[in-house]
C-alpha atoms as a PDB file:
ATOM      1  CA  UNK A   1     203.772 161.052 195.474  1.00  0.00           C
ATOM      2  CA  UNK A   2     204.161 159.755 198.597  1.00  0.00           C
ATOM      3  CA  UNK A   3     207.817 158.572 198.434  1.00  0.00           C
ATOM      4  CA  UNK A   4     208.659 159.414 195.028  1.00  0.00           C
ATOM      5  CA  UNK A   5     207.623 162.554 192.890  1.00  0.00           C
ATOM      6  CA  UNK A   6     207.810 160.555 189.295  1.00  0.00           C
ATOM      7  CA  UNK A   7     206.051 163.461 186.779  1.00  0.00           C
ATOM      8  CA  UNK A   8     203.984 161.227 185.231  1.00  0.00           C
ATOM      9  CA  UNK A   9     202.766 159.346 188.007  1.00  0.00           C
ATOM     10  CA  UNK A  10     202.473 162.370 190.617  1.00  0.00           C
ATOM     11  CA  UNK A  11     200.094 164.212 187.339  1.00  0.00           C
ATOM     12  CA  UNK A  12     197.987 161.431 186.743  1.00  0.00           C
ATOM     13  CA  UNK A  13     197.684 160.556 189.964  1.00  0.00           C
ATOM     14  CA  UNK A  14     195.437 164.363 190.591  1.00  0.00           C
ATOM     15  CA  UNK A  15     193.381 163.144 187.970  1.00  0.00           C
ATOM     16  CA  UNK A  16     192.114 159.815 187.980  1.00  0.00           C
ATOM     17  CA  UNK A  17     193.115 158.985 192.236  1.00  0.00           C
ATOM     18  CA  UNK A  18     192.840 155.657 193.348  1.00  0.00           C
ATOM     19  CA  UNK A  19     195.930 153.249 193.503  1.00  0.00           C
ATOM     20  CA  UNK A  20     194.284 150.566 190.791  1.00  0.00           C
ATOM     21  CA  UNK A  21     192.988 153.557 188.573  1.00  0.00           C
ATOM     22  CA  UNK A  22     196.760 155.089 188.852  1.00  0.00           C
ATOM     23  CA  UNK A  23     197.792 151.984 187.844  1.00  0.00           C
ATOM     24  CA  UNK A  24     195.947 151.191 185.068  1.00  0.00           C
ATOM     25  CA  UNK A  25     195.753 155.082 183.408  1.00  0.00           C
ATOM     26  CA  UNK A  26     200.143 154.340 184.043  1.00  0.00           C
ATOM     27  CA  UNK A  27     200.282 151.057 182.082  1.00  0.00           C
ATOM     28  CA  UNK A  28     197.716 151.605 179.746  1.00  0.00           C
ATOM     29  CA  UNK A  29     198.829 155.300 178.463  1.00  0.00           C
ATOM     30  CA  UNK A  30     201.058 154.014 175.930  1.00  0.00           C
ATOM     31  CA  UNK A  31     198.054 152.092 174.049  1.00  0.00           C
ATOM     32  CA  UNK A  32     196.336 155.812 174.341  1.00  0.00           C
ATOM     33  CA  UNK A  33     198.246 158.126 173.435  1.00  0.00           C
ATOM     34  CA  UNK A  34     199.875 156.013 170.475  1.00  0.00           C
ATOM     35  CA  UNK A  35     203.280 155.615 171.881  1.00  0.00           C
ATOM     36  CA  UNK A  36     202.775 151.786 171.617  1.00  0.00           C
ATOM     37  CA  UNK A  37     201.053 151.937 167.863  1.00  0.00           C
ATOM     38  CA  UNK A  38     203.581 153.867 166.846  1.00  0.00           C
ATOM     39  CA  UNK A  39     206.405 151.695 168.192  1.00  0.00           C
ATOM     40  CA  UNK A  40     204.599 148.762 166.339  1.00  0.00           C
ATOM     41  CA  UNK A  41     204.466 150.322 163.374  1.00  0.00           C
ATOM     42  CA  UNK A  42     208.112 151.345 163.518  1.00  0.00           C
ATOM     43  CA  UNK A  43     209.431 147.770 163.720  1.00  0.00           C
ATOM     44  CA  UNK A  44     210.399 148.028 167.171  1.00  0.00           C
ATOM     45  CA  UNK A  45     209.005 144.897 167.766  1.00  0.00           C
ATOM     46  CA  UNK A  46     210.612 143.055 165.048  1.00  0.00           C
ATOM     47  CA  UNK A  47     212.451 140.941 167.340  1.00  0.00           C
ATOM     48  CA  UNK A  48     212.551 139.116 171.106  1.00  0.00           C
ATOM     49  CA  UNK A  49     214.891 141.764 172.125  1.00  0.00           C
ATOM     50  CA  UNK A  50     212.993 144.722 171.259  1.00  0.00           C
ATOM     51  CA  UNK A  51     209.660 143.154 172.682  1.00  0.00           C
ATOM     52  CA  UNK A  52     211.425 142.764 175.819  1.00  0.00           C
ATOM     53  CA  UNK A  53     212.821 146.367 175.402  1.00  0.00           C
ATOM     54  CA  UNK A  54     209.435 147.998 174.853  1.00  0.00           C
ATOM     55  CA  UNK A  55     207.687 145.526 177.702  1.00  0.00           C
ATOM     56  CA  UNK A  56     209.983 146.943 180.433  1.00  0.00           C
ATOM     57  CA  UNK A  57     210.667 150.841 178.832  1.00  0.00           C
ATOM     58  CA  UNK A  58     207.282 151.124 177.600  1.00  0.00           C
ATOM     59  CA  UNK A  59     205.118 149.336 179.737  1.00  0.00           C
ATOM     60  CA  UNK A  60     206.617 148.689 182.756  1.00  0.00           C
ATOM     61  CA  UNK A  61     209.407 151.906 183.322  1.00  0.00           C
ATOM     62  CA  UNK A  62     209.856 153.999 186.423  1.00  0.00           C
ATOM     63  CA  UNK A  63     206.240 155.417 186.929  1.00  0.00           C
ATOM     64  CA  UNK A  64     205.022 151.714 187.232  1.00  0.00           C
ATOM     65  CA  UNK A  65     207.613 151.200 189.875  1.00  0.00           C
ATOM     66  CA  UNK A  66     207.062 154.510 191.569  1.00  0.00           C
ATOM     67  CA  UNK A  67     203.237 153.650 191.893  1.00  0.00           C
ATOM     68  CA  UNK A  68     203.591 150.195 192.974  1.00  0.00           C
ATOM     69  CA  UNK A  69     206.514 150.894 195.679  1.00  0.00           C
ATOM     70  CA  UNK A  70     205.285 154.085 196.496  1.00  0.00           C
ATOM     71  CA  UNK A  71     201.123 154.176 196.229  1.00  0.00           C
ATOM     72  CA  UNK A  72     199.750 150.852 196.379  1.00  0.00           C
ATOM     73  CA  UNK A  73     198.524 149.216 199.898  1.00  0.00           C
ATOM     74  CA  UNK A  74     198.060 145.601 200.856  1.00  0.00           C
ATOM     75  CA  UNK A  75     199.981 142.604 201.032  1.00  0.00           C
ATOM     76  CA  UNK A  76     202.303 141.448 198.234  1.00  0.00           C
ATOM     77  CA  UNK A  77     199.839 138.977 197.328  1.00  0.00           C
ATOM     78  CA  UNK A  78     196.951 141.570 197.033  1.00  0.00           C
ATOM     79  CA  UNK A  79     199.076 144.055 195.222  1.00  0.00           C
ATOM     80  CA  UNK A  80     200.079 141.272 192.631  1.00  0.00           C
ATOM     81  CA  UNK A  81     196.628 140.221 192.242  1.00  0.00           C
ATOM     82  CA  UNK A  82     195.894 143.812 190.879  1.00  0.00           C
ATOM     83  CA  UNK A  83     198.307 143.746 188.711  1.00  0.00           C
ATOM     84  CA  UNK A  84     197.504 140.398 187.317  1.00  0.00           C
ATOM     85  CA  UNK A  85     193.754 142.458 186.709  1.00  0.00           C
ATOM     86  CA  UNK A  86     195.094 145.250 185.135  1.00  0.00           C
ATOM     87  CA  UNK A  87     197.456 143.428 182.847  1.00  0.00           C
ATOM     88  CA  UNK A  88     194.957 141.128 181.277  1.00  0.00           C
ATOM     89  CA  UNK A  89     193.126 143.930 179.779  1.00  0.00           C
ATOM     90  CA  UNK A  90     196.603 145.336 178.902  1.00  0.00           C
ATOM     91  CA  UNK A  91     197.464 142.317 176.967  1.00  0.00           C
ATOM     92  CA  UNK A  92     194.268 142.376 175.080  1.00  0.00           C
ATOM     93  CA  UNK A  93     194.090 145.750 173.583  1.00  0.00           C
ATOM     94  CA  UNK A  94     197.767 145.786 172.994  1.00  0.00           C
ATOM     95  CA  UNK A  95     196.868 142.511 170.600  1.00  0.00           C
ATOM     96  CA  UNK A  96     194.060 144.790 169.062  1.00  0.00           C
ATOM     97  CA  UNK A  97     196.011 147.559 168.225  1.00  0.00           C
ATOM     98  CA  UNK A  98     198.347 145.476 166.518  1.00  0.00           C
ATOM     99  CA  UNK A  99     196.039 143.807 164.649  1.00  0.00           C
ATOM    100  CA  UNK A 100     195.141 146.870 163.150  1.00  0.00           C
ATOM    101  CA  UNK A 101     198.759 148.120 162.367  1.00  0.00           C
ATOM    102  CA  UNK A 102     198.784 147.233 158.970  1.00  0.00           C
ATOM    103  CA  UNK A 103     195.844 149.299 158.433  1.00  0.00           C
ATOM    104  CA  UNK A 104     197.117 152.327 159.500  1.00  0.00           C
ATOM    105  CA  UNK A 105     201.067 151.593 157.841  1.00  0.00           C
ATOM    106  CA  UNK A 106     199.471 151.536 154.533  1.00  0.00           C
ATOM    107  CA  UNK A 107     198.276 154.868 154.713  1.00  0.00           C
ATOM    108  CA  UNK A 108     201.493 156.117 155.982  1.00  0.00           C
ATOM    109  CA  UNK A 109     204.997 156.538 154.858  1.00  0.00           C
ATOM    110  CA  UNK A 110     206.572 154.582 157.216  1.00  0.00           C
ATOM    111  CA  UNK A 111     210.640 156.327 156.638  1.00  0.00           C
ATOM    112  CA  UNK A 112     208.704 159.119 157.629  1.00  0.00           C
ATOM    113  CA  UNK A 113     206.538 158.173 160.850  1.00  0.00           C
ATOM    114  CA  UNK A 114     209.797 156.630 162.578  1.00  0.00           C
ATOM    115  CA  UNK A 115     211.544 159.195 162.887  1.00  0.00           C
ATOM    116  CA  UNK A 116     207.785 161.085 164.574  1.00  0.00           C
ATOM    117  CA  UNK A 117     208.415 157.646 166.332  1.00  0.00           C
ATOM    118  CA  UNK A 118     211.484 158.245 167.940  1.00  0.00           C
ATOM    119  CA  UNK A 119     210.973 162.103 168.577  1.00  0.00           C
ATOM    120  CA  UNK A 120     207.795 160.888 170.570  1.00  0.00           C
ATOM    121  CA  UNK A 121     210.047 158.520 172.871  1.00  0.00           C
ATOM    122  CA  UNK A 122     212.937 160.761 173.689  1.00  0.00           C
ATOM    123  CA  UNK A 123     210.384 163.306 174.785  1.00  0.00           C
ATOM    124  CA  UNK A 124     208.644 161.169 177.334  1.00  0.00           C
ATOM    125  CA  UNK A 125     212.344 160.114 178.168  1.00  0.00           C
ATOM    126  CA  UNK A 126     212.687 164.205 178.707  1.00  0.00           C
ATOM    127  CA  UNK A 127     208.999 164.370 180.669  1.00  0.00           C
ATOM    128  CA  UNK A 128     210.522 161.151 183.067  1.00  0.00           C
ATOM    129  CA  UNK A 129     213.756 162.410 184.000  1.00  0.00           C
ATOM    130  CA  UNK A 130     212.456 166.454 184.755  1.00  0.00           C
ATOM    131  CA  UNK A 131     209.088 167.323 185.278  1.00  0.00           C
ATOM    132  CA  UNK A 132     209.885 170.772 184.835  1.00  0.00           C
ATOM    133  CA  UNK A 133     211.999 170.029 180.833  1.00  0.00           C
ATOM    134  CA  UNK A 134     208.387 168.194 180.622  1.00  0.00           C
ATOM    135  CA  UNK A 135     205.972 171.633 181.066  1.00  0.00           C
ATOM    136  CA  UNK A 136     207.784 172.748 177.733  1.00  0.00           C
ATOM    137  CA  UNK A 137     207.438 169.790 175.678  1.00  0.00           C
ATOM    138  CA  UNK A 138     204.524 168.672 173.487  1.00  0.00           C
ATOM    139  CA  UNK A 139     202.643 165.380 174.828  1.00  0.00           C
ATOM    140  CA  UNK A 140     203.043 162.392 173.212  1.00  0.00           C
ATOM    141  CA  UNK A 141     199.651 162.123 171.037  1.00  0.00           C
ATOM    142  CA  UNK A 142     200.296 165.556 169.727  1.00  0.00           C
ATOM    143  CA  UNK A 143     203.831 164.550 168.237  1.00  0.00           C
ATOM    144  CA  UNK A 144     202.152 161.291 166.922  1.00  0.00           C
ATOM    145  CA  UNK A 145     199.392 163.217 165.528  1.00  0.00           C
ATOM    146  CA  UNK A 146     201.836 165.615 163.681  1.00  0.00           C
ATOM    147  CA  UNK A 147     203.466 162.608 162.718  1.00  0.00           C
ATOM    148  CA  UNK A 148     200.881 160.925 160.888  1.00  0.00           C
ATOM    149  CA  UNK A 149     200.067 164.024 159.026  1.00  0.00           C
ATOM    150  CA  UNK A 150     203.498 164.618 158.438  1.00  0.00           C
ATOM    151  CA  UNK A 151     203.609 160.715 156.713  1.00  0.00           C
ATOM    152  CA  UNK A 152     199.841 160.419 155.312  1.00  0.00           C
ATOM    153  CA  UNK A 153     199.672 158.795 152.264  1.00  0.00           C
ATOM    154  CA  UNK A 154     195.938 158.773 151.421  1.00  0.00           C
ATOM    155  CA  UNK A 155     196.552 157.165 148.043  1.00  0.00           C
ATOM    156  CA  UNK A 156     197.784 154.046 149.502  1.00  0.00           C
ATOM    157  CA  UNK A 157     195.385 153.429 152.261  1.00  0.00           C
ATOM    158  CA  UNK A 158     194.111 149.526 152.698  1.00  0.00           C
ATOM    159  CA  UNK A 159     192.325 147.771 154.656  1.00  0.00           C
ATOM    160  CA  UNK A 160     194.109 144.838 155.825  1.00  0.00           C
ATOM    161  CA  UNK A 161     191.840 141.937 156.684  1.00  0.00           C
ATOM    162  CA  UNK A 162     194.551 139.519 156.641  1.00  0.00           C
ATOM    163  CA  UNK A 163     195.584 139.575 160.233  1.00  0.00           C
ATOM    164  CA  UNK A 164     199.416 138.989 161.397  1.00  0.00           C
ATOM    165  CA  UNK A 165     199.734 136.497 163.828  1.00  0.00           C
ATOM    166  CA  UNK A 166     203.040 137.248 164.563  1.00  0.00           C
ATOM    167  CA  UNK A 167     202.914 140.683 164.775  1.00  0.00           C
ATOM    168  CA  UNK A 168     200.020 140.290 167.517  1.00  0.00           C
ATOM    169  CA  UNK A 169     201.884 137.976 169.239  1.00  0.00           C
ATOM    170  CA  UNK A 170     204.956 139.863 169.264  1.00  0.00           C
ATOM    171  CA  UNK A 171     202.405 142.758 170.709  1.00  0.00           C
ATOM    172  CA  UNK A 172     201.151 140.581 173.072  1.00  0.00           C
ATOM    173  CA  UNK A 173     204.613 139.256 174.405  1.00  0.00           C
ATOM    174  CA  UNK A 174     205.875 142.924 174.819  1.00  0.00           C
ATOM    175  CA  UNK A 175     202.706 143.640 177.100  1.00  0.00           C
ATOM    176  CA  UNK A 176     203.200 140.845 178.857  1.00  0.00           C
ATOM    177  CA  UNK A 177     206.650 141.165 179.915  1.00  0.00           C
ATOM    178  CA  UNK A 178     205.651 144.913 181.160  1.00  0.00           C
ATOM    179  CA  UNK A 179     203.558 143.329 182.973  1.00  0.00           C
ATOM    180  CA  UNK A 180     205.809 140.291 184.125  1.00  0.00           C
ATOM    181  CA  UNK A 181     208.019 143.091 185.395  1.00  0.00           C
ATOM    182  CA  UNK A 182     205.278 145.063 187.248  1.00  0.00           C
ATOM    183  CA  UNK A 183     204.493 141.980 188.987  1.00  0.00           C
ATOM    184  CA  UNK A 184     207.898 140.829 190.327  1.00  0.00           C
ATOM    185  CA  UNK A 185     207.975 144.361 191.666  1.00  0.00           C
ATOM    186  CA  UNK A 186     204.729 143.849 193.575  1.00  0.00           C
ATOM    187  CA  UNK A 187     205.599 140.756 195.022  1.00  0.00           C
ATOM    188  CA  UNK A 188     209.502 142.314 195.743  1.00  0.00           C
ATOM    189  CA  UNK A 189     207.861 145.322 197.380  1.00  0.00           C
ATOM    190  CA  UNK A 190     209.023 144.983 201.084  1.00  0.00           C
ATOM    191  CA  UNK A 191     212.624 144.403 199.865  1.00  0.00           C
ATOM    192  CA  UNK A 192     212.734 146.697 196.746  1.00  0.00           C
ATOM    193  CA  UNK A 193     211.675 149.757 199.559  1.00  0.00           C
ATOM    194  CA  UNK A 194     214.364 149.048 201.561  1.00  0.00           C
ATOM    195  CA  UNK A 195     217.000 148.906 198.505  1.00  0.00           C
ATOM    196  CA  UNK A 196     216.201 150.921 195.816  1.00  0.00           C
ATOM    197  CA  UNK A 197     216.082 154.249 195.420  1.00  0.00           C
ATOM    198  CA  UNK A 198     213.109 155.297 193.398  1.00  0.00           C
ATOM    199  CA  UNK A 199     214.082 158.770 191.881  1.00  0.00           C
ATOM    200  CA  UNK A 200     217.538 157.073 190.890  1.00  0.00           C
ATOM    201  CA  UNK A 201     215.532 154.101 189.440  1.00  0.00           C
ATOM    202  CA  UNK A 202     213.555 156.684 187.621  1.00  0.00           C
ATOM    203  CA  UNK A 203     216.474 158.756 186.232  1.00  0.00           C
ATOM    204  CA  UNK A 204     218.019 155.759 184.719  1.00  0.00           C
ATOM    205  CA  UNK A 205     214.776 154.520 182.959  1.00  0.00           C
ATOM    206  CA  UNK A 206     214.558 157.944 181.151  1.00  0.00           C
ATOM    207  CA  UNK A 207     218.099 157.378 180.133  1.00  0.00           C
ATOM    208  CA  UNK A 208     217.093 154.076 178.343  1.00  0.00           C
ATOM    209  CA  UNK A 209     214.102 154.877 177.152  1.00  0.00           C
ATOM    210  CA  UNK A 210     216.172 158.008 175.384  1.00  0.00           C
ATOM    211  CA  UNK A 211     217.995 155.115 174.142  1.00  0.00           C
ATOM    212  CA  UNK A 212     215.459 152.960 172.635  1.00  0.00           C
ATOM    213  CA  UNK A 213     214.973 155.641 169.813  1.00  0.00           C
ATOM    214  CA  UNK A 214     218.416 155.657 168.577  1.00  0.00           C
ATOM    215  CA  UNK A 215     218.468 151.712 168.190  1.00  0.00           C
ATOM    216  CA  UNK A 216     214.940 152.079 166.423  1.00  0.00           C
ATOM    217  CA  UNK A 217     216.734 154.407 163.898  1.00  0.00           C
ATOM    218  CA  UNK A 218     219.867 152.541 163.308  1.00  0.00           C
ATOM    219  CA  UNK A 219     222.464 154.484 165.468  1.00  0.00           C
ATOM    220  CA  UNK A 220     222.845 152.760 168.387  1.00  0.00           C
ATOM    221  CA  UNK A 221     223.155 148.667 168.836  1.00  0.00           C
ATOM    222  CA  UNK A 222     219.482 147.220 169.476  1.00  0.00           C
ATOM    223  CA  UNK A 223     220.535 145.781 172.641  1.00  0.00           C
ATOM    224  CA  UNK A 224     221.512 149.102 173.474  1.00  0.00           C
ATOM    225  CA  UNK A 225     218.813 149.967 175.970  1.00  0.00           C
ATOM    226  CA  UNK A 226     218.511 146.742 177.517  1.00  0.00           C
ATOM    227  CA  UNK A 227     222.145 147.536 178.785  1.00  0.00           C
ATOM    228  CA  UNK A 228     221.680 150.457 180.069  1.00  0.00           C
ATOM    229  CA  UNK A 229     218.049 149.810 181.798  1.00  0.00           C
ATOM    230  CA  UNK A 230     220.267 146.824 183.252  1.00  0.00           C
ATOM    231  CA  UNK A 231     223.365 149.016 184.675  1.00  0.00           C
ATOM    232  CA  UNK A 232     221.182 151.516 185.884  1.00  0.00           C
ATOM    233  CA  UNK A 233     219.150 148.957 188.106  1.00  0.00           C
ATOM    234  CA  UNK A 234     222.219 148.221 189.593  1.00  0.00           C
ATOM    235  CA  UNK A 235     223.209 151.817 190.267  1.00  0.00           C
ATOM    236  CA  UNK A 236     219.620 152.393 191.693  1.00  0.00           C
ATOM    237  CA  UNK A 237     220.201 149.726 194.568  1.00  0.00           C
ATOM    238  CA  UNK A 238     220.793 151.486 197.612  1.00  0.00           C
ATOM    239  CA  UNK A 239     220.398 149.765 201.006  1.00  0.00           C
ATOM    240  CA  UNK A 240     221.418 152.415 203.076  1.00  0.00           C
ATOM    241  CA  UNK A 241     222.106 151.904 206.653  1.00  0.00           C
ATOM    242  CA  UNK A 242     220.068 149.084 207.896  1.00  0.00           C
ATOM    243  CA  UNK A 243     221.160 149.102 211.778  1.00  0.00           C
ATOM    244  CA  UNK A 244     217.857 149.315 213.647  1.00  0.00           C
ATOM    245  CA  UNK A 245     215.771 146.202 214.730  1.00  0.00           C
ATOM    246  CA  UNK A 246     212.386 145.517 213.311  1.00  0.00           C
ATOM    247  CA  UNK A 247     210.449 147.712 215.452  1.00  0.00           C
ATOM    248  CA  UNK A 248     212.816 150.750 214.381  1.00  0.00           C
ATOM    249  CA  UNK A 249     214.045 151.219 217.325  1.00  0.00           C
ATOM    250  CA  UNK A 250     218.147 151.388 217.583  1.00  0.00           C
ATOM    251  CA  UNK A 251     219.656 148.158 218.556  1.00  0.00           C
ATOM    252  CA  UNK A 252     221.410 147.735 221.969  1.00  0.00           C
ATOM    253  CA  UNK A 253     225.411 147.501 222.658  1.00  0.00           C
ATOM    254  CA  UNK A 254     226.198 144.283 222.628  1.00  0.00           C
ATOM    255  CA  UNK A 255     227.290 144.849 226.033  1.00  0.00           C
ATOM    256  CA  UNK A 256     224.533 145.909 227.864  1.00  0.00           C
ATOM    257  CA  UNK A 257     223.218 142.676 228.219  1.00  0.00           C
ATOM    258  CA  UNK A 258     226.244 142.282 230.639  1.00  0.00           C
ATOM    259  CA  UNK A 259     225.936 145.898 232.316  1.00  0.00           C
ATOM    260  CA  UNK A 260     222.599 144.909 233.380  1.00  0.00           C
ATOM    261  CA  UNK A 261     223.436 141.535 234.937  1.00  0.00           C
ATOM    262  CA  UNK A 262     226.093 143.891 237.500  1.00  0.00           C
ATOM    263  CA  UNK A 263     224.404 145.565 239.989  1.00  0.00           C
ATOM    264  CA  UNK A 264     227.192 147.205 240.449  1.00  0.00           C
ATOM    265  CA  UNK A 265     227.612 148.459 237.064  1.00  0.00           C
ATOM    266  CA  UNK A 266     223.809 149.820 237.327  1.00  0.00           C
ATOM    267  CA  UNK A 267     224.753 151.604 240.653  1.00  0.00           C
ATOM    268  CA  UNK A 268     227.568 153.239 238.622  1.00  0.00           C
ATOM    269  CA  UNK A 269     225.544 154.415 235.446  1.00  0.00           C
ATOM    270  CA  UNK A 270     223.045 155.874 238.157  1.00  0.00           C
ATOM    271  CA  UNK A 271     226.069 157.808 239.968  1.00  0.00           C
ATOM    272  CA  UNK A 272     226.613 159.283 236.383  1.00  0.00           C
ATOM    273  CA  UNK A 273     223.775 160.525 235.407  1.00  0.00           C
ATOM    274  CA  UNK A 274     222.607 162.061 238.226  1.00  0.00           C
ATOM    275  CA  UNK A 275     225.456 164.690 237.777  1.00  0.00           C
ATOM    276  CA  UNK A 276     228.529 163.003 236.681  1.00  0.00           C
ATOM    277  CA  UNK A 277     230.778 164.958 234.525  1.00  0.00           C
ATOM    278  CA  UNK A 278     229.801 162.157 231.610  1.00  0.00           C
ATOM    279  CA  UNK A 279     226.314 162.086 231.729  1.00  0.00           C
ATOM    280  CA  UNK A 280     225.595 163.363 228.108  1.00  0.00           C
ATOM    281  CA  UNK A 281     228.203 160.901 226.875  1.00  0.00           C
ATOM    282  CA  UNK A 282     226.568 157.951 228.611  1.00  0.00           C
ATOM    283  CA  UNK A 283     223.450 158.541 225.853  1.00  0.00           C
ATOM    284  CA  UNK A 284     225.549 160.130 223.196  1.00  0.00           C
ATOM    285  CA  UNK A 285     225.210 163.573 223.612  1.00  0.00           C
ATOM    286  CA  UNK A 286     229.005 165.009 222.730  1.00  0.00           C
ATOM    287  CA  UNK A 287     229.457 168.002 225.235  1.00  0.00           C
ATOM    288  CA  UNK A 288     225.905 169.448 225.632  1.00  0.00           C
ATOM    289  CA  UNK A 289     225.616 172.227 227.985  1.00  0.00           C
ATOM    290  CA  UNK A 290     223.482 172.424 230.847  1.00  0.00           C
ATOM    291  CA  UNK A 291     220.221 173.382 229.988  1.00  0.00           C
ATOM    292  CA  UNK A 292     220.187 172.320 226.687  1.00  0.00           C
ATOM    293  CA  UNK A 293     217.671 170.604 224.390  1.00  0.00           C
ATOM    294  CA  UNK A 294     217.929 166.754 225.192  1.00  0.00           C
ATOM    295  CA  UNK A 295     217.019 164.865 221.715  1.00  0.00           C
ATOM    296  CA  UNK A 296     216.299 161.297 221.236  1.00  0.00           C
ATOM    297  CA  UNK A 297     219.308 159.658 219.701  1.00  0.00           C
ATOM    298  CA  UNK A 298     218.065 158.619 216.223  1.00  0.00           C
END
């Protein structure tokens, strides 16, 4: 990509092109490739704090920042208005595929497919943080699909007509706040390109999101990767050095204002740089021979 080479993002951006499509293939691959079923099914959205876990890991994470900051054109406004577009259908077919959860659990042994659960996250927590850890690992719907063979339970299969309310809204809520998050960064997007570094950002995501599976499986605290997604946000702000005006050129000594105003301090620059033994140093050129390579002083 253009400013950041996230793995995900920089693949699926060959394949489908486009800026919305990117988008949309980005958000919507977890409801594909059954990373978010498979979360659902594995209680990770039992309560607020995991929804919100899974909304900003799972849905929202570093390729949706790296597309947004570093792909998408327009105006805050227009950028947020595509992501408004993308995350309504989102929010629907995340509902769906809860609703159809307890369909699927009851053919499965569920001790089973959570640990195929966790395996699948900490690998697209590998893929994130190293594209080239990533060319050696399976994708995600192979893993799931190993893991559902792994925990079928024919005998036991349902079908659930009853629908859970609260498990679709809980699937619902966890879209939503990946999409929440995706559109604070759209409208942040001027400032968030100045500050943040994206490949840092993107780093620390994986780190959480290789988090999130321990918490599903009882070894880490469940607020566990909400911490660290947090800490690493921090570490990820980098402003840099900000000294140059708005049209990127460098800004003037505050004095010159004053040199200018002399006449005879212009007469005396002149005298210098037509041969003085200080002309270089007059632009900030430390001891360059004559002769030599004059460069614009970035």
């Amino acid at each position: 990509m253009s400013s950041s080479q996230h793995p995900i993002a920089y693949r699926l951006e060959r394949q489908v092109g486009g800026t919305t499509k990117l988008l949309a293939t980005v958000m919507g691959l977890p409801l594909v490739d059954g990373i978010f079923p498979a979360m659902v099914l594995a209680g990770a959205l039992d309560s607020w704090v995991g929804i919100v876990q899974v909304g900003l890991l799972v849905f929202g994470g570093s390729a949706t920042v790296a597309v947004i900051l570093a792909e998408m054109d327009g105006t805050p406004r227009e950028q947020a208005t595509t992501v408004l577009a993308v995350g309504v259908g989102l929010i629907a077919l995340a509902a769906v595929e809860a609703a159809f959860a307890p369909t699927i659990a009851s053919a499965l042994d569920m001790a089973v497919f959570e640990r195929f659960a966790a395996l699948v996250i900490a690998a697209i927590a590998a893929k994130t943080a190293s594209a080239r850890v990533g060319e050696f690992l399976p994708g995600p719907g192979v893993i799931i699909g190993l893991g559902m063979l792994a925990s079928l339970q024919p005998a036991g299969f349902e079908l659930v007509t009853t629908l859970d309310e609260t498990r679709i809204l809980h699937a619902a809520a966890a879209a939503g706040s990946g999409v929440a998050f995706a559109l604070a960064v759209a409208l942040l997007g001027p400032w968030l390109r100045q500050v943040v570094d994206i490949d840092r950002f993107r780093f620390g995501s994986a780190v959480a999101l290789g988090v999130l599976p321990l918490s599903i499986l009882g070894f880490a605290p469940g607020t566990a990767p909400l911490f660290v997604l947090a800490v690493t946000s921090l570490l990820a702000l980098d402003p840099g050095d900000r000294a140059t005006t708005d049209e990127g050129a460098p800004e003037e000594p505050s004095s010159s204002s004053d040199a200018t105003s002399d006449p005879g301090a212009l007469e005396g620059a002149a005298a210098v740089t037509d041969g003085g033994e200080n002309s270089d140093s007059a632009y900030g050129y430390p001891g360059e021979e004559d002769g030599d390579e004059r460069r614009p002083w970035l």
